[in-house]
Protein backbone atom coordinates (compact mmCIF):
# COMPACT_ATOMS: atom_id res chain seq x y z
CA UNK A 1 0.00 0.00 0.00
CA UNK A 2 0.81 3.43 -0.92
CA UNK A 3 0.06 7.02 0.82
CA UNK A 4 0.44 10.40 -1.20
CA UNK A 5 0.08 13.36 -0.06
CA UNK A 6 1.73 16.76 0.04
CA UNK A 7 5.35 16.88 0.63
CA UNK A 8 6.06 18.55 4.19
CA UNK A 9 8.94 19.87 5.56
CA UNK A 10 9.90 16.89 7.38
CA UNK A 11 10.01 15.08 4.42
CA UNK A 12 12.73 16.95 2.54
CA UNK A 13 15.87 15.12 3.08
CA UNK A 14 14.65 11.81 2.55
CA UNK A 15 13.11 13.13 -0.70
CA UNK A 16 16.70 14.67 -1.25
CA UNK A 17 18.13 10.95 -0.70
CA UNK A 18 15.49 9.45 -2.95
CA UNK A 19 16.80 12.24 -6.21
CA UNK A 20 20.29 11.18 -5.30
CA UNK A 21 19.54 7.80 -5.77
CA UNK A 22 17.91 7.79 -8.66
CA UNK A 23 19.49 10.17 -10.45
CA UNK A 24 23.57 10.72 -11.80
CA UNK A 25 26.00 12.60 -9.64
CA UNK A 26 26.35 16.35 -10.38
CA UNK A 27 22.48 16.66 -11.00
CA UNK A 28 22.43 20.03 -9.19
CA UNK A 29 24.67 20.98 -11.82
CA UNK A 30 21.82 20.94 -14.31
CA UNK A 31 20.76 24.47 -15.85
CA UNK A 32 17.34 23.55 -14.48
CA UNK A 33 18.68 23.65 -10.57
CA UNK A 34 19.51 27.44 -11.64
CA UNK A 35 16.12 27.90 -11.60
CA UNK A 36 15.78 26.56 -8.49
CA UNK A 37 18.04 28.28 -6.53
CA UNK A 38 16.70 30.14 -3.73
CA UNK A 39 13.29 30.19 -4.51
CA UNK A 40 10.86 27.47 -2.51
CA UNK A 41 8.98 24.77 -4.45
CA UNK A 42 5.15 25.05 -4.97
CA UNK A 43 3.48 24.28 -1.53
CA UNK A 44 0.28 21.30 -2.02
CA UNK A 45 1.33 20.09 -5.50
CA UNK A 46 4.93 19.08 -3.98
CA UNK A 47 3.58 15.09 -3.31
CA UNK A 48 5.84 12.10 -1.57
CA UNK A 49 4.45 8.84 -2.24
CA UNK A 50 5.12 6.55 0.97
CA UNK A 51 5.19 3.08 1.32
CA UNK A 52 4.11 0.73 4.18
CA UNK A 53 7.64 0.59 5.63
CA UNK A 54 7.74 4.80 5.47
CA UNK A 55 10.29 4.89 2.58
CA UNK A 56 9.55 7.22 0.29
CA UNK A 57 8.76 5.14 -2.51
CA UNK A 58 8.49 7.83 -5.42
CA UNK A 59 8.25 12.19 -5.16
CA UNK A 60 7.75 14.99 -7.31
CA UNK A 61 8.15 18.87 -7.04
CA UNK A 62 7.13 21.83 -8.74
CA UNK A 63 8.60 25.40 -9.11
CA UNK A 64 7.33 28.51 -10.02
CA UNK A 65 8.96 30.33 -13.14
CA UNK A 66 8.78 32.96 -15.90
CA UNK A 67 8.89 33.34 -19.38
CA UNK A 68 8.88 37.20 -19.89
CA UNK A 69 5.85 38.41 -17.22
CA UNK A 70 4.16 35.02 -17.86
CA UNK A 71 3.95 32.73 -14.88
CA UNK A 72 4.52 29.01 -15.29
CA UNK A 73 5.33 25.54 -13.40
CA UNK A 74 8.41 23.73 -13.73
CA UNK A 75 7.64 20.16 -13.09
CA UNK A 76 10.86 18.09 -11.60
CA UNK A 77 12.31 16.34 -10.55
CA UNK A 78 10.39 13.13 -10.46
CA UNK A 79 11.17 10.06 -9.14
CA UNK A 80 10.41 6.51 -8.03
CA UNK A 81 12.79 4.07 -5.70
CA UNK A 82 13.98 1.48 -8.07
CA UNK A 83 11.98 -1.01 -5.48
CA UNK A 84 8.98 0.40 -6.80
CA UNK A 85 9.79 1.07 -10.45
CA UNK A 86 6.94 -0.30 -12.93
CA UNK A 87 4.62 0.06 -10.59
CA UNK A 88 2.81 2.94 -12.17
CA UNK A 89 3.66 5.33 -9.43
CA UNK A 90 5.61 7.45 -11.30
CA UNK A 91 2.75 8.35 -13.74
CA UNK A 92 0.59 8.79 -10.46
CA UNK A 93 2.90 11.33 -8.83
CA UNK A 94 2.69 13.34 -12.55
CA UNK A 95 -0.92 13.02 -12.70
CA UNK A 96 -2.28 13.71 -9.28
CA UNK A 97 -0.04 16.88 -8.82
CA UNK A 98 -1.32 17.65 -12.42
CA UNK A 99 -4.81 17.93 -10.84
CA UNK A 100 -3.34 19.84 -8.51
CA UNK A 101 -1.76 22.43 -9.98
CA UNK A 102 -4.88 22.82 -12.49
CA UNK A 103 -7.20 23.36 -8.84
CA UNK A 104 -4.68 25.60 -7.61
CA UNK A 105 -5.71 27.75 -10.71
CA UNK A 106 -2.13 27.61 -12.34
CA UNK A 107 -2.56 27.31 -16.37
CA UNK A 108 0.66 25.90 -17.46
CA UNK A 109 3.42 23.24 -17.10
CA UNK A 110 6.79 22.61 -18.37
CA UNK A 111 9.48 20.28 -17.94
CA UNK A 112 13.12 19.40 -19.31
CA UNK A 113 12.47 15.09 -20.25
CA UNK A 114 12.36 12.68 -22.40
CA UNK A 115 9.12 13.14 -25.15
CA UNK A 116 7.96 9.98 -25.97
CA UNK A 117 8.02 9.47 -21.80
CA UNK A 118 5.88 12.73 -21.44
CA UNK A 119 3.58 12.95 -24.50
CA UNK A 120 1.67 10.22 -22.62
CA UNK A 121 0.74 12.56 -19.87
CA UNK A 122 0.33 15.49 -22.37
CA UNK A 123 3.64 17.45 -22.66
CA UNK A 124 4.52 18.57 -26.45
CA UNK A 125 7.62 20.14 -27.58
CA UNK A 126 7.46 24.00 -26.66
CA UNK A 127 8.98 25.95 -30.17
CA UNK A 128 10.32 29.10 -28.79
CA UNK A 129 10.82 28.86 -24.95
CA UNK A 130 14.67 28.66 -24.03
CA UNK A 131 16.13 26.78 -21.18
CA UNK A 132 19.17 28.26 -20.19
CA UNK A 133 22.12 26.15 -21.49
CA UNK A 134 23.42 23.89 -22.17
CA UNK A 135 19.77 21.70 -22.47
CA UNK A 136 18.46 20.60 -25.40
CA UNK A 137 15.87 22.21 -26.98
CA UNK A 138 14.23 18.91 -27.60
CA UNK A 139 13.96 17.85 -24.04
CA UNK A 140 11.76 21.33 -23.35
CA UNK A 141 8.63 20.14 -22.97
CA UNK A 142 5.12 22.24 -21.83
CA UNK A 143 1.15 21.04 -21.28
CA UNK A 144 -1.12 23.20 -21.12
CA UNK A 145 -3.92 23.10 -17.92
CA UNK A 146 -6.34 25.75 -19.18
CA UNK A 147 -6.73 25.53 -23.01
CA UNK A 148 -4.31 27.77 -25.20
CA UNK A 149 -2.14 29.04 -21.85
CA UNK A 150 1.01 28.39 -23.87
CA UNK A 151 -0.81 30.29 -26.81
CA UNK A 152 2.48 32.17 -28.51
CA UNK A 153 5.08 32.11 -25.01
CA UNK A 154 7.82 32.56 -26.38
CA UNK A 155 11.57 33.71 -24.49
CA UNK A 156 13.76 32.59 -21.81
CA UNK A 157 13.20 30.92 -18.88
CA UNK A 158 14.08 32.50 -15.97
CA UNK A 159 13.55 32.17 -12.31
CA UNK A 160 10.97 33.69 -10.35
CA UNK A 161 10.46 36.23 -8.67
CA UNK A 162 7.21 38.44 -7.58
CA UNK A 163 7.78 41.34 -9.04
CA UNK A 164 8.12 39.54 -12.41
C-alpha cells in the first residue's frame, strides 16, 4: 500500500536521498537547478508517495517560473525508488499533482524530459521557450492546464520572482 500526499517539511531530506539515488551525480549541476536556486517549491502540488515501511517510494516537485511576465510551473524532478519502479507510481505522482496544480488555478506546465516518456501525460515540444544552457531544446517540454495558456510564449526561462 501506498500514501500520497503533500510533501512537508519533514520530508525533505529523505526526498533529497530518494533524487540522489535515482538520479547521476552532479544533478544540481543541471541548468534547471539554476532555476531553483533560492526560490521554494510550490506548496500542495509538492507530493511524496510513501510506502508501508515509510520509505519514500516515489516524489515529485514543482517550481514557479517565468517566461517574460508570464507565470509558469516547472515540473521536476520526479522520481520513483527502483523497489517500486513499474509500478505505475511514477505516472501517479505526474498526474495527481497535475490535478493539482490545475485546482490551484495555475494554467501551465513545463518540464526538461524525455518526449515519448511525457507525451503520454500530455507534454509537447514548446517551439520558442529557451532553457538556459546547455539543455536541449528537444527535451523542453510544456502542457497546457487551461486551453491555449502556452498560446504564442515565447523567451527565456528564468527564475521567479514576484515582481516579475
Amino acid at each position: 500500500m501506498i500514501e500520497l500526499r503533500p510533501e512537508q517539511t519533514g520530508d525533505w531530506w529523505d526526498v533529497e536521498a530518494l533524487y540522489d539515488l535515482c538520479f547521476a551525480p552532479g544533478r544540481e549541476a543541471l541548468s534547471s537547478y539554476r532555476l531553483r536556486d533560492d526560490v521554494d517549491p510550490v506548496a500542495g502540488l509538492c507530493l511524496v508517495a510513501r510506502d508501508n515501511d515509510g520509505t519514500v517510494a516515489g516524489a515529485i516537485r514543482y517550481w514557479p517560473i517565468r517566461i517574460g511576465a508570464v507565470e509558469a510551473l516547472l515540473l521536476g524532478p520526479v522520481a520513483v525508488h527502483p523497489t517500486h519502479q513499474g509500478e505505475g507510481l511514477g505516472g501517479l505522482l505526474i498526474e495527481e499533482s497535475l490535478i493539482a496544480a490545475q485546482e490551484a488555478g495555475w494554467d501551465r506546465v513545463m518540464l526538461v524530459g524525455d518526449a515519448p516518456y511525457y507525451n503520454r501525460f500530455g507534454f509537447t515540444k514548446l517551439d520558442g521557450v529557451e532553457m538556459p544552457p546547455p539543455t536541449n531544446p528537444d527535451r523542453v517540454l510544456g502542457r497546457e492546464l487551461t486551453p491555449g495558456a502556452w498560446g504564442k510564449i515565447t523567451g527565456a526561462v528564468a527564475r521567479w520572482s514576484p515582481a516579475g
